[in-house]
C-alpha atoms as a PDB file:
ATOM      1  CA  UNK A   1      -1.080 -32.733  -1.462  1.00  0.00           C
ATOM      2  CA  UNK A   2      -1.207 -31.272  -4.649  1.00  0.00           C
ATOM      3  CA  UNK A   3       0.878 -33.317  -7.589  1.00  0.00           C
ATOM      4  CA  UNK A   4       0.097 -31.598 -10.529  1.00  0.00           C
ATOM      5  CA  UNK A   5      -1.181 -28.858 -12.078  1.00  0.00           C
ATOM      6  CA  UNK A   6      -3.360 -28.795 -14.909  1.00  0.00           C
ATOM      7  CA  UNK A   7      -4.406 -25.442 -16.900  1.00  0.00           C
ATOM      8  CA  UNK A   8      -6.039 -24.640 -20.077  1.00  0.00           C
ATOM      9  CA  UNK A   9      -3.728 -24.809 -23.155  1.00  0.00           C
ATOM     10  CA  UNK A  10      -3.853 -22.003 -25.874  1.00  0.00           C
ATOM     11  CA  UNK A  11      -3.742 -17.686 -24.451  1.00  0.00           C
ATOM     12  CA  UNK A  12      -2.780 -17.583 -20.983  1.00  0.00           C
ATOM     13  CA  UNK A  13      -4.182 -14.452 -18.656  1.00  0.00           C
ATOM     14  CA  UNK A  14      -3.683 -12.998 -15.651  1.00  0.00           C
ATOM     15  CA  UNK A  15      -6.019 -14.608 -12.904  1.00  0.00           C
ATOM     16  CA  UNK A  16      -4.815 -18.437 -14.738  1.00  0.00           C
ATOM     17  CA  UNK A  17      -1.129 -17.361 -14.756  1.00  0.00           C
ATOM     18  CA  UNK A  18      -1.700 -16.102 -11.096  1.00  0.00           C
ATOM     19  CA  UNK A  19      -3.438 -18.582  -9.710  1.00  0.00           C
ATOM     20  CA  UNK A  20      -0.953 -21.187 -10.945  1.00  0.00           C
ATOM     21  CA  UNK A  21       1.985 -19.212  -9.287  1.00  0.00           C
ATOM     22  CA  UNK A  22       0.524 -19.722  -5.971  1.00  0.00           C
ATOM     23  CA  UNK A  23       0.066 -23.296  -6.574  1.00  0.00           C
ATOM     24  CA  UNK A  24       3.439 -23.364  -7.567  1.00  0.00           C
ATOM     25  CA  UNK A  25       4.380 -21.771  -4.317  1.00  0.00           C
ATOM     26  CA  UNK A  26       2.970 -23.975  -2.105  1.00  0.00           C
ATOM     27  CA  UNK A  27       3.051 -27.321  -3.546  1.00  0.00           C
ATOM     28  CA  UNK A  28       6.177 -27.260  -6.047  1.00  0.00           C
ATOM     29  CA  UNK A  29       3.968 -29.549  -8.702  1.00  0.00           C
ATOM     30  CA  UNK A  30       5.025 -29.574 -11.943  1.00  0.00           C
ATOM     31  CA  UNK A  31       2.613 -27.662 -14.566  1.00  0.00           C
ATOM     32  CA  UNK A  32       0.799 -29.220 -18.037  1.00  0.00           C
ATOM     33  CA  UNK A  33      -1.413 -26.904 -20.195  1.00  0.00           C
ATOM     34  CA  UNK A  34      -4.009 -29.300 -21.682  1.00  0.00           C
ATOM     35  CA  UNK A  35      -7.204 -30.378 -20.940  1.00  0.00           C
ATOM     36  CA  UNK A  36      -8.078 -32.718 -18.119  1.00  0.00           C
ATOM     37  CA  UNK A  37      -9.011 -36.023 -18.245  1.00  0.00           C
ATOM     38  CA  UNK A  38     -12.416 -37.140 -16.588  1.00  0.00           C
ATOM     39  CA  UNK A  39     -10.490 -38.756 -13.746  1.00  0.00           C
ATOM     40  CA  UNK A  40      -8.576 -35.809 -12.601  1.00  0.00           C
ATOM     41  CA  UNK A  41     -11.270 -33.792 -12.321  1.00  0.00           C
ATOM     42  CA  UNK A  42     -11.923 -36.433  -9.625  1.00  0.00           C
ATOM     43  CA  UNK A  43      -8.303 -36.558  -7.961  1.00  0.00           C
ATOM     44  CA  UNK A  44      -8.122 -33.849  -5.377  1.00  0.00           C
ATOM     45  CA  UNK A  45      -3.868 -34.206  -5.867  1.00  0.00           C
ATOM     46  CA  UNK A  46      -4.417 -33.059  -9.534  1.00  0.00           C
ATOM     47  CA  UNK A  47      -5.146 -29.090  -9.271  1.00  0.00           C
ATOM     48  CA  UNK A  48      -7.241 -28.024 -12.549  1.00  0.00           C
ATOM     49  CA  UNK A  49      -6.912 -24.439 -12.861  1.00  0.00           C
ATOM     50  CA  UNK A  50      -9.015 -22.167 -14.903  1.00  0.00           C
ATOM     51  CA  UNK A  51     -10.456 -25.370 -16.511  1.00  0.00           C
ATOM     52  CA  UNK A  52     -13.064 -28.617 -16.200  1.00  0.00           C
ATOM     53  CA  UNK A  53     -16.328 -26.409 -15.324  1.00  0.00           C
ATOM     54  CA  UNK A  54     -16.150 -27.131 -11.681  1.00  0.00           C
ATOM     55  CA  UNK A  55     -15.487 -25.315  -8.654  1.00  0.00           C
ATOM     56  CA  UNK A  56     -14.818 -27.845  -5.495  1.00  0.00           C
ATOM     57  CA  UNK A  57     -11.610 -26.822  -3.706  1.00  0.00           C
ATOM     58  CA  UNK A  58     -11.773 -30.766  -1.758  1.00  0.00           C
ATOM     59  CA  UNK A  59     -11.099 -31.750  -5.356  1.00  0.00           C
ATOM     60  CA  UNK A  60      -8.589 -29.022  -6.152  1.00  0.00           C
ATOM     61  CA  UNK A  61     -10.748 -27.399  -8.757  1.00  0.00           C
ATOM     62  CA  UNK A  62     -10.619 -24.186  -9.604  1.00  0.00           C
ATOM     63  CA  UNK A  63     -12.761 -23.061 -12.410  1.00  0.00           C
ATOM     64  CA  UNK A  64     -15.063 -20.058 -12.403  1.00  0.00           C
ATOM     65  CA  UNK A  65     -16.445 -20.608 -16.195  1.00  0.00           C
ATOM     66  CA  UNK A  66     -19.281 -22.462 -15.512  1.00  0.00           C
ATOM     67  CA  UNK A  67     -20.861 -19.608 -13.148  1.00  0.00           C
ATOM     68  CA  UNK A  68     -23.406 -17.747 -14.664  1.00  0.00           C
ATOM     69  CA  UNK A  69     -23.453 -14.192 -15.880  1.00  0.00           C
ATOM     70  CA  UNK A  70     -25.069 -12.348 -12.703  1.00  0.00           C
ATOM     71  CA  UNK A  71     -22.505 -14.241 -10.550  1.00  0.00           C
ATOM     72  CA  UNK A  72     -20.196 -11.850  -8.570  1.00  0.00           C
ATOM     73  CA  UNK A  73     -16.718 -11.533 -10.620  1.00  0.00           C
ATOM     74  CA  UNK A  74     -14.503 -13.909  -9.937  1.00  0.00           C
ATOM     75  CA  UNK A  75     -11.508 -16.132 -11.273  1.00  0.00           C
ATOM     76  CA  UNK A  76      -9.080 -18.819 -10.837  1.00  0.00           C
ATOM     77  CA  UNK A  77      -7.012 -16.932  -8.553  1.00  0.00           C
ATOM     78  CA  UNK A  78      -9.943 -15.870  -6.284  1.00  0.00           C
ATOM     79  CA  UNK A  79     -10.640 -19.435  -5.739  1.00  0.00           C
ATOM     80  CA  UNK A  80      -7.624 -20.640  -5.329  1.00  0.00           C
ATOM     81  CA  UNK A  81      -6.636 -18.042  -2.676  1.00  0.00           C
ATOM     82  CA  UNK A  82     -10.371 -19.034  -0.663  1.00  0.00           C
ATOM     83  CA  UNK A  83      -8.914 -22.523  -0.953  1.00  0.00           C
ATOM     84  CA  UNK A  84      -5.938 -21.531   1.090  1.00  0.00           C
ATOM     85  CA  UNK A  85      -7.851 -19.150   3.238  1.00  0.00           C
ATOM     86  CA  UNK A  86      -5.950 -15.916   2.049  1.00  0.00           C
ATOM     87  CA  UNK A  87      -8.748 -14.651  -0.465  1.00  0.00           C
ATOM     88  CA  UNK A  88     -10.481 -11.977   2.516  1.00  0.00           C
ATOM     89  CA  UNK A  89      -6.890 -11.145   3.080  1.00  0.00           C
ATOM     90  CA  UNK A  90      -6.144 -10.320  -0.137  1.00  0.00           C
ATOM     91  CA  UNK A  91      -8.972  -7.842  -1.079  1.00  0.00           C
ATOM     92  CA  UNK A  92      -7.894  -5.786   2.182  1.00  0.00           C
ATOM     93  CA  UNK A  93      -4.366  -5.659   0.688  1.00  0.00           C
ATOM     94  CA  UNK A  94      -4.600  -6.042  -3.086  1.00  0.00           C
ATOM     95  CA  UNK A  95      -6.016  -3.781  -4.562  1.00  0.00           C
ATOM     96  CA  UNK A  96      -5.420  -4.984  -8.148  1.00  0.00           C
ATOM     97  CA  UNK A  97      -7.578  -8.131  -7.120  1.00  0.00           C
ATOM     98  CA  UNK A  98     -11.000  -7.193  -7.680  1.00  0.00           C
ATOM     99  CA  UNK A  99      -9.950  -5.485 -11.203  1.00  0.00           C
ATOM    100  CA  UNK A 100      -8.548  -8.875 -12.175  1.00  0.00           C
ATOM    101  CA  UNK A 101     -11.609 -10.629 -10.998  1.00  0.00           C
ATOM    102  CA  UNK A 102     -13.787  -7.969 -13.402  1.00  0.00           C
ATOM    103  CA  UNK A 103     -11.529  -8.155 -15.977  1.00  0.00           C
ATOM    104  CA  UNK A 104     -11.751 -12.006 -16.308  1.00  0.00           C
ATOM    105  CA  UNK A 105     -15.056 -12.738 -16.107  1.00  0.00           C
ATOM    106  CA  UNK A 106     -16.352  -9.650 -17.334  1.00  0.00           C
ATOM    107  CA  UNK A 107     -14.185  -8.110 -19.851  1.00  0.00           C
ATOM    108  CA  UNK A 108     -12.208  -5.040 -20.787  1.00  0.00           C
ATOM    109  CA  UNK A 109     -15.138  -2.884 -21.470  1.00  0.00           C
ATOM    110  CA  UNK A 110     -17.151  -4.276 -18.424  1.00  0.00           C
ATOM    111  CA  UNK A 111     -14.032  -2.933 -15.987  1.00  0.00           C
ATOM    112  CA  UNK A 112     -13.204  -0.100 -17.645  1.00  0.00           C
ATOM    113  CA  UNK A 113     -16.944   1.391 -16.982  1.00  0.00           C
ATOM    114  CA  UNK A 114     -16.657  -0.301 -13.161  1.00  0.00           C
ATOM    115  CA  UNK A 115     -13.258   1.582 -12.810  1.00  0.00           C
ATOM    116  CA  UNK A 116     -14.857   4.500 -14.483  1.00  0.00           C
ATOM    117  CA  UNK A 117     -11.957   5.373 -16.746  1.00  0.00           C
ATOM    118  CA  UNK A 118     -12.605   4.721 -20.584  1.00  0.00           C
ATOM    119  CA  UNK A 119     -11.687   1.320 -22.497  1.00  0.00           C
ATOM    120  CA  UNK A 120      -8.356   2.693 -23.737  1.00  0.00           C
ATOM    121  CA  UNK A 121      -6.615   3.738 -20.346  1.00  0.00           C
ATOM    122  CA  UNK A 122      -7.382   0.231 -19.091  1.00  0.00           C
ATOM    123  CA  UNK A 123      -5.092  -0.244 -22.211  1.00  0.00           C
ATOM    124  CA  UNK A 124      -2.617   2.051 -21.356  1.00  0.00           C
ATOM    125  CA  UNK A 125      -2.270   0.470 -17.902  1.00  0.00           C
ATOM    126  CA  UNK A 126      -0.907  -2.999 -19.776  1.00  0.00           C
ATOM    127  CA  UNK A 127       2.904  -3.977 -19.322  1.00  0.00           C
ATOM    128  CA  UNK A 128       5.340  -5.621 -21.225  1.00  0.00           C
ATOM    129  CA  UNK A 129       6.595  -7.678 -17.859  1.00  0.00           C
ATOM    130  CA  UNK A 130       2.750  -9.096 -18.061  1.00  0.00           C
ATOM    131  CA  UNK A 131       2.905  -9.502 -22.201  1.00  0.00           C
ATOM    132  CA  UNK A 132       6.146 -11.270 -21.780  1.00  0.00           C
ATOM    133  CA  UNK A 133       5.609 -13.586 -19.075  1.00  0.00           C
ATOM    134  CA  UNK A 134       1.647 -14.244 -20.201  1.00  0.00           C
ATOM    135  CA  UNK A 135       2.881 -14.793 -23.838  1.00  0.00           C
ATOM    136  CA  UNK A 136       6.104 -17.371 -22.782  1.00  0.00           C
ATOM    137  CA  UNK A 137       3.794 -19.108 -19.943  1.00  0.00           C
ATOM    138  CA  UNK A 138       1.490 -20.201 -22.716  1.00  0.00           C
ATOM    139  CA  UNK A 139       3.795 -21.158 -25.761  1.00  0.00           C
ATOM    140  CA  UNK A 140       5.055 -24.577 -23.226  1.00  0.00           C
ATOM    141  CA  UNK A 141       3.011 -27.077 -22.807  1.00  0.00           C
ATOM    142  CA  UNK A 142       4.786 -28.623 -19.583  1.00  0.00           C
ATOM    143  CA  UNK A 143       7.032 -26.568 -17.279  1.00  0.00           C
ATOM    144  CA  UNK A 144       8.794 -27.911 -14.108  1.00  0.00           C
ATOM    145  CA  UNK A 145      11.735 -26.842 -12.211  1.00  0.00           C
ATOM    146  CA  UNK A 146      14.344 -25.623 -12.423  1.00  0.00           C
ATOM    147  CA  UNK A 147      13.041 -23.923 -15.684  1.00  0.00           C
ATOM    148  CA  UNK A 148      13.674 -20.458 -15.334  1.00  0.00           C
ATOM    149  CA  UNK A 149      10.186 -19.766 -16.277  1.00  0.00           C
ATOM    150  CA  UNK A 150       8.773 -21.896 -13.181  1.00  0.00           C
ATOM    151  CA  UNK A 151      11.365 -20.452 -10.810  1.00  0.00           C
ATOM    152  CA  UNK A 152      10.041 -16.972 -12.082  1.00  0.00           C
ATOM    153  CA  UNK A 153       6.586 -17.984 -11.332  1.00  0.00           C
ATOM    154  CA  UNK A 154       7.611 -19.683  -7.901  1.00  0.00           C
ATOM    155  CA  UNK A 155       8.981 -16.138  -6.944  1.00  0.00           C
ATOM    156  CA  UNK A 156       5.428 -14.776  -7.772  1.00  0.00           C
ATOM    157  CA  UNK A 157       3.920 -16.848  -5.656  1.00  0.00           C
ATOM    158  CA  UNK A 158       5.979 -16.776  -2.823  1.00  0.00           C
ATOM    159  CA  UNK A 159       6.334 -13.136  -2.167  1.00  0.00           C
ATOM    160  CA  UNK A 160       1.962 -12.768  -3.279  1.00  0.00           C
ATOM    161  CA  UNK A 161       1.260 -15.383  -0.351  1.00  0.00           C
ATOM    162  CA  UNK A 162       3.908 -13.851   1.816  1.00  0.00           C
ATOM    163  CA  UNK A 163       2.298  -9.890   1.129  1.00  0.00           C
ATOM    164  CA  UNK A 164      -0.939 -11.430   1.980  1.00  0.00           C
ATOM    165  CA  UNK A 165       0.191 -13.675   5.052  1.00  0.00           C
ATOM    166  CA  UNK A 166       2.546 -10.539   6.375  1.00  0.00           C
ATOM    167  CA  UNK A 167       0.101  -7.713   5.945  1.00  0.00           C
ATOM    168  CA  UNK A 168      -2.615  -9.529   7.866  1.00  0.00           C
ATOM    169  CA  UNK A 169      -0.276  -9.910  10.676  1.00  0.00           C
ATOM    170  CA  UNK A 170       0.973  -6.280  10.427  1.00  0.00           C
ATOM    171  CA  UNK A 171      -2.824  -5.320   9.811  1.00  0.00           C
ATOM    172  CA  UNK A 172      -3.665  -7.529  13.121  1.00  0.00           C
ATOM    173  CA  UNK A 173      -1.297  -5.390  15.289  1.00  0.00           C
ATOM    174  CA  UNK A 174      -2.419  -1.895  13.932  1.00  0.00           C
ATOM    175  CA  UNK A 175      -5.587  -2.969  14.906  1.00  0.00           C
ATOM    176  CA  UNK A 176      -4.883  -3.814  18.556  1.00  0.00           C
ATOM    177  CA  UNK A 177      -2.883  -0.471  19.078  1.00  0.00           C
ATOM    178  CA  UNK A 178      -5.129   1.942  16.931  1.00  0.00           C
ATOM    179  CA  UNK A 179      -7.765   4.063  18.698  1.00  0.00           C
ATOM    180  CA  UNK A 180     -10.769   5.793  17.331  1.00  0.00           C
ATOM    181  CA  UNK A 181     -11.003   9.711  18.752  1.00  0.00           C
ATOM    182  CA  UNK A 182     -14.891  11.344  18.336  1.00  0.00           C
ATOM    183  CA  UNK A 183     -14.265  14.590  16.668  1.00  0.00           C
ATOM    184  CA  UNK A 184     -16.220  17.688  16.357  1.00  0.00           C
ATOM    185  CA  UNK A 185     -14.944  20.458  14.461  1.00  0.00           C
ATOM    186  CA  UNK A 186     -17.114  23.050  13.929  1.00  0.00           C
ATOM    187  CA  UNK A 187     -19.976  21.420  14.109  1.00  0.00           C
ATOM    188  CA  UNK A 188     -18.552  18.687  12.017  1.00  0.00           C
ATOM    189  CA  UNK A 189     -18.709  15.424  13.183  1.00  0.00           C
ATOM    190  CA  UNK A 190     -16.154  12.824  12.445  1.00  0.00           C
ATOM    191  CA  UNK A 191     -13.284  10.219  13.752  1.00  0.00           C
ATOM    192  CA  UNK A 192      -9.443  10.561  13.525  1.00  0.00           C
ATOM    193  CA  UNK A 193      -7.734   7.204  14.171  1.00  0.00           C
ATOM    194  CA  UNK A 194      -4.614   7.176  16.616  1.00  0.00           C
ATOM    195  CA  UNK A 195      -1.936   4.568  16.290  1.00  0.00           C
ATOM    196  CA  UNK A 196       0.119   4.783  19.753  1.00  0.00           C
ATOM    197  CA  UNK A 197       3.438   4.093  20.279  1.00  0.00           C
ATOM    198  CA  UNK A 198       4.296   0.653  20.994  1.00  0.00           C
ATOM    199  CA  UNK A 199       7.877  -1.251  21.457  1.00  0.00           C
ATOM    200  CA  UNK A 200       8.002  -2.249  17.583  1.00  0.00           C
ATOM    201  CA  UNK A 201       6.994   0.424  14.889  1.00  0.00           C
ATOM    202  CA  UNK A 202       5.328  -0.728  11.423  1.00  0.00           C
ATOM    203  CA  UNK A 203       7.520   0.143   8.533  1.00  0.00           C
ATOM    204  CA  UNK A 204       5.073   2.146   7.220  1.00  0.00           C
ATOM    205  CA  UNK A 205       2.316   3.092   9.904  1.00  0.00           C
ATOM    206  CA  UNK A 206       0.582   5.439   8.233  1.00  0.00           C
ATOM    207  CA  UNK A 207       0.099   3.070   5.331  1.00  0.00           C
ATOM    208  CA  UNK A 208      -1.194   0.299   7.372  1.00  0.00           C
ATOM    209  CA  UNK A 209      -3.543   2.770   9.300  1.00  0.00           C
ATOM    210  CA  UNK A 210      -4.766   4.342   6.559  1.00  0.00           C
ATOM    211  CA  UNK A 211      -5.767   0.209   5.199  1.00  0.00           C
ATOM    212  CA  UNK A 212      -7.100  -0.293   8.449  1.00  0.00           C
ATOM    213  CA  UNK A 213      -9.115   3.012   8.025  1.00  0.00           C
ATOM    214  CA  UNK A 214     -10.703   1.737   4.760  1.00  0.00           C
ATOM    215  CA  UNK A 215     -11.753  -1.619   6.633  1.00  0.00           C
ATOM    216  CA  UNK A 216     -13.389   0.579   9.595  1.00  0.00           C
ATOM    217  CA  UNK A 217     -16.463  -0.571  10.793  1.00  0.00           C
ATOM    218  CA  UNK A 218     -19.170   2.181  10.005  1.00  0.00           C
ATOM    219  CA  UNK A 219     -20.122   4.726  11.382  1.00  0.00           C
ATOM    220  CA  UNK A 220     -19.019   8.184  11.426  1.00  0.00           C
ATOM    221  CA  UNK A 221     -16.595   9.633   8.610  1.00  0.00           C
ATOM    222  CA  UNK A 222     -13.194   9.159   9.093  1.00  0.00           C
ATOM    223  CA  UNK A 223     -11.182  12.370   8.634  1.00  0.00           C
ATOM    224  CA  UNK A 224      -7.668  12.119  10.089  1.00  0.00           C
ATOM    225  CA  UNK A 225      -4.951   9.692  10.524  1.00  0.00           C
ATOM    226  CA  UNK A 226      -2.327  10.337  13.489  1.00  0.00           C
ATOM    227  CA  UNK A 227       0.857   7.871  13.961  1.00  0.00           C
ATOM    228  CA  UNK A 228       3.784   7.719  15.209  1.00  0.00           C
ATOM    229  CA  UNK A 229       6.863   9.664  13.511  1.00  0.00           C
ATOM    230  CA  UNK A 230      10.057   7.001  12.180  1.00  0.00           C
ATOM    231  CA  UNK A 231      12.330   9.884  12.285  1.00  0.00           C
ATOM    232  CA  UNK A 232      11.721  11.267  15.719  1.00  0.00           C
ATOM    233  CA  UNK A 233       9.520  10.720  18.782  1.00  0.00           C
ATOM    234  CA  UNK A 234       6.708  12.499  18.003  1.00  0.00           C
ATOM    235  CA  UNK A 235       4.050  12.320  15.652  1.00  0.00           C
ATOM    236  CA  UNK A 236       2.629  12.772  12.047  1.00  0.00           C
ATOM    237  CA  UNK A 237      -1.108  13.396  11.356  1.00  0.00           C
ATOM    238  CA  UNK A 238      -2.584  13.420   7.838  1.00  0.00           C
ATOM    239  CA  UNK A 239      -5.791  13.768   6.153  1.00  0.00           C
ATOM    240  CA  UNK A 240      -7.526  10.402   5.191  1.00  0.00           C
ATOM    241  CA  UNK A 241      -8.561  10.588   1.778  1.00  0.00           C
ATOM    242  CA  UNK A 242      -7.547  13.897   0.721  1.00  0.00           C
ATOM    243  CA  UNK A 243     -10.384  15.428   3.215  1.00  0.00           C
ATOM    244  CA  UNK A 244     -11.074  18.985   1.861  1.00  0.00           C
ATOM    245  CA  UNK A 245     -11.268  20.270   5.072  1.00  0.00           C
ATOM    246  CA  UNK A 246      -8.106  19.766   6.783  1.00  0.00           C
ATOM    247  CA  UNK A 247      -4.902  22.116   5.586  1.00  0.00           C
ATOM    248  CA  UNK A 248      -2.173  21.092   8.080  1.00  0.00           C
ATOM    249  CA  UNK A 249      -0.315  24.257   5.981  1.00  0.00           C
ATOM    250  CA  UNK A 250      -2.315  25.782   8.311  1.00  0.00           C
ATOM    251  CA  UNK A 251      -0.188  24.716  11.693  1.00  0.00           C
ATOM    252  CA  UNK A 252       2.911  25.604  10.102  1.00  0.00           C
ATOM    253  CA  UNK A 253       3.507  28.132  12.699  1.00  0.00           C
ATOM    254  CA  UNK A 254       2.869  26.117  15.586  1.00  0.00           C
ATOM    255  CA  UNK A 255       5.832  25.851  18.246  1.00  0.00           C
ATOM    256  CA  UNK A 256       5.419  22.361  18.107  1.00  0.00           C
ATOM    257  CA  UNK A 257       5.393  21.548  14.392  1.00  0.00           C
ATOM    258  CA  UNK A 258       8.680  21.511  12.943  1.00  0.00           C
ATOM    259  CA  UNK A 259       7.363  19.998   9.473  1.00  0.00           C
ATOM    260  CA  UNK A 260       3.881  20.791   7.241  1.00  0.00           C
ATOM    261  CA  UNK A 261       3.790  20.214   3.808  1.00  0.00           C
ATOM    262  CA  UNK A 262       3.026  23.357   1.827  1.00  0.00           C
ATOM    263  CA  UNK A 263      -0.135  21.472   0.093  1.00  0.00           C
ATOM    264  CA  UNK A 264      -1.339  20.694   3.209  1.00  0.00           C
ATOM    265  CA  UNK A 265      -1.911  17.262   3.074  1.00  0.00           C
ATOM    266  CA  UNK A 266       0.397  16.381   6.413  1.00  0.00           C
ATOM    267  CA  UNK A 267       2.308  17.688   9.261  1.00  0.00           C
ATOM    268  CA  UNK A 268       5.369  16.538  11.814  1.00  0.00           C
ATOM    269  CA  UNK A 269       4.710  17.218  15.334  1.00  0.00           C
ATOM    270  CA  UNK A 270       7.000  16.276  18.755  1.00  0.00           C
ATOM    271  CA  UNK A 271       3.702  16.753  20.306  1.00  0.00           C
ATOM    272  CA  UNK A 272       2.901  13.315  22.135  1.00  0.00           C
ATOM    273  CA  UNK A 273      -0.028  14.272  24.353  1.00  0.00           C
ATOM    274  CA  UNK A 274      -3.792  12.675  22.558  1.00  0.00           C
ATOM    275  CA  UNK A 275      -4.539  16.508  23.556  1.00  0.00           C
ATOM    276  CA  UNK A 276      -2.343  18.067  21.818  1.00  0.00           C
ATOM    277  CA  UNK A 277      -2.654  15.918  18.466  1.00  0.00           C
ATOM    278  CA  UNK A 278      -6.536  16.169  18.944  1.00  0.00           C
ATOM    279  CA  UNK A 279      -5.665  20.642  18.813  1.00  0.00           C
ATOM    280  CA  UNK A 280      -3.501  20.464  16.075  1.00  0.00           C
ATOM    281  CA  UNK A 281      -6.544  18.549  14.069  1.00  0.00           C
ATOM    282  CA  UNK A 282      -8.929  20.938  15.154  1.00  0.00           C
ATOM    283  CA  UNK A 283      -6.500  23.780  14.058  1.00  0.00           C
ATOM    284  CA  UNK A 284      -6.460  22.665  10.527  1.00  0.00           C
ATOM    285  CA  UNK A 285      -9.825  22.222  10.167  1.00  0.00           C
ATOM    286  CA  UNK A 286     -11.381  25.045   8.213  1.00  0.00           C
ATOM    287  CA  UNK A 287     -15.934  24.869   7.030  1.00  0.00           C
ATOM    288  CA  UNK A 288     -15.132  26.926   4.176  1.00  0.00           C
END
C-alpha cells in the first residue's frame, strides 16, 4: 500500500504529472515534490515518481532516467501503468501514449521527426489546460486532499484507469463476436472483419472494431469493417483506413441501402445476410 508519493521538485511534465494522477487514483497518498531520501528509495509504501534513478515496481519506483540512450522510450507513466498491469492496455487504446513516452525521453525534435510533422506543429498541438495544470502542479511543494488541485488530478486518474480497464473489456467482447471474411475482389486479396449482432451493442462498434482491426494478427490486408447499425437492424460497412479502393458512393442505388455517404467512405444497409454484406463490399470495390 502506497503512503506517499514522492516526485521531482522544480518543472513538472506530462508523463510525471500523469503518472502521479494514477497513483493518486488508486492509493489516495498525499503528494511531496522533493527529492527522496536514501531510505525511501527502499520503502516499497513510498512511490518515487520520475525520480531516484531506479526502476523496481516491488519498491514502488518509477524512474526511467537512468536508462540509457538506445533504450526504447519510455517514462514515469509507462512504468507505473506496467506496475498495475494496464500499460499493454493502454497502447491499444491511447494513442497519445507512445508520443508522451518519445517526447520525454527523447525530446521535442526527436518526436516531431518520429511523428513526421515538423518541430513547430508538435508546438501547435500544446494546450493551455496542460500549461495550466503542469505550471500550478509544480509551484506546491505538498498537495493532499481535498485541494482542488489533487481532486483535479484524482479525476485524471480515475477516468485514465477506468478508459483503460473499460476498453479492454469492451475490446475483449468485440473480439469474441468479430469474424474475419477472406475476400477477393478482383483479384485482390484481403479480409473484411464482421462484428455480429449480439444481445448488448458497443456504444460505438465500429470504433472498437476498427481498434481491434489495428491489433489483428497478420496476415492478409484488412480492407473493410462491417457492424451492426445503432439506428436500425441492419448494418453499416466502412472502409478501414481510408482504403482507396472501396467507394460505398458506389451502392447508393442499391434497394437495400438506404444511406451512403457521398465521399464514399461508408454505407447503411438493412441487409443482414454475411452474403449480402460480403456483395455490397465487392460492389464498391473498384482496381482503378
Amino acid at each position: 500500500m502506497i503512503k506517499r508519493i514522492v516526485t521531482h521538485p522544480g518543472s513538472a511534465h506530462k508523463d510525471d504529472f500523469l503518472a502521479t494522477c494514477v497513483l493518486i487514483s488508486k492509493f489516495g497518498a498525499p503528494v511531496e515534490r522533493r527529492d527522496p531520501t536514501p531510505d525511501e528509495l527502499l520503502d516499497p509504501s513510498v512511490a518515487l515518481v520520475d525520480i531516484g534513478g531506479s526502476d523496481d515496481a516491488t519498491l514502488s519506483n518509477f524512474d526511467h532516467h537512468q536508462y540509457p540512450r538506445e533504450h526504447a522510450p519510455s517514462c514515469a507513466l509507462s512504468l507505473v501503468l506496467k506496475a498495475q498491469g494496464l500499460y499493454q492496455d493502454a497502447l491499444m487504446v491511447c494513442d497519445w501514449l507512445e508520443t508522451a513516452e518519445w517526447f520525454d525521453s527523447r525530446g521535442p525534435h526527436q518526436t516531431a521527426e518520429w511523428l513526421g510533422v515538423s518541430r513547430q506543429a508538435v508546438a501547435r498541438l500544446n494546450s493551455p489546460i496542460d500549461i495550466t495544470l503542469l505550471r500550478r502542479f509544480a509551484g506546491l511543494t505538498e498537495l493532499s486532499s481535498p485541494q482542488t488541485l489533487y481532486e483535479v488530478m484524482r479525476y485524471i486518474g480515475d477516468d485514465l484507469r477506468d478508459h483503460i480497464e473499460s476498453s479492454r473489456r469492451r475490446f475483449d467482447a468485440v473480439k469474441a463476436q468479430a469474424a474475419v471474411w477472406e475476400l477477393n475482389l478482383e483479384g485482390e486479396l484481403g479480409r473484411a472483419l464482421f462484428l455480429e449482432r449480439g444481445e448488448t451493442l458497443p456504444d460505438e462498434p465500429s470504433a472498437l472494431l476498427s481498434r481491434y482491426g489495428r491489433h489483428l494478427a497478420g496476415g492478409r490486408p484488412l480492407f473493410a469493417l462491417v457492424y451492426p447499425d445503432r439506428r436500425g437492424t441492419g448494418y453499416g460497412i466502412t472502409r478501414f483506413d481510408d482504403h482507396p479502393r472501396l467507394d460505398f458512393s458506389r451502392v447508393a442505388d442499391q434497394q437495400d441501402v438506404h444511406f451512403a455517404h457521398t465521399s464514399g467512405f461508408m454505407c447503411k444497409t438493412t441487409a443482414t445476410e454475411p452474403q449480402r454484406l460480403r456483395e455490397l463490399i465487392e460492389k464498391a470495390y473498384s482496381a482503378r
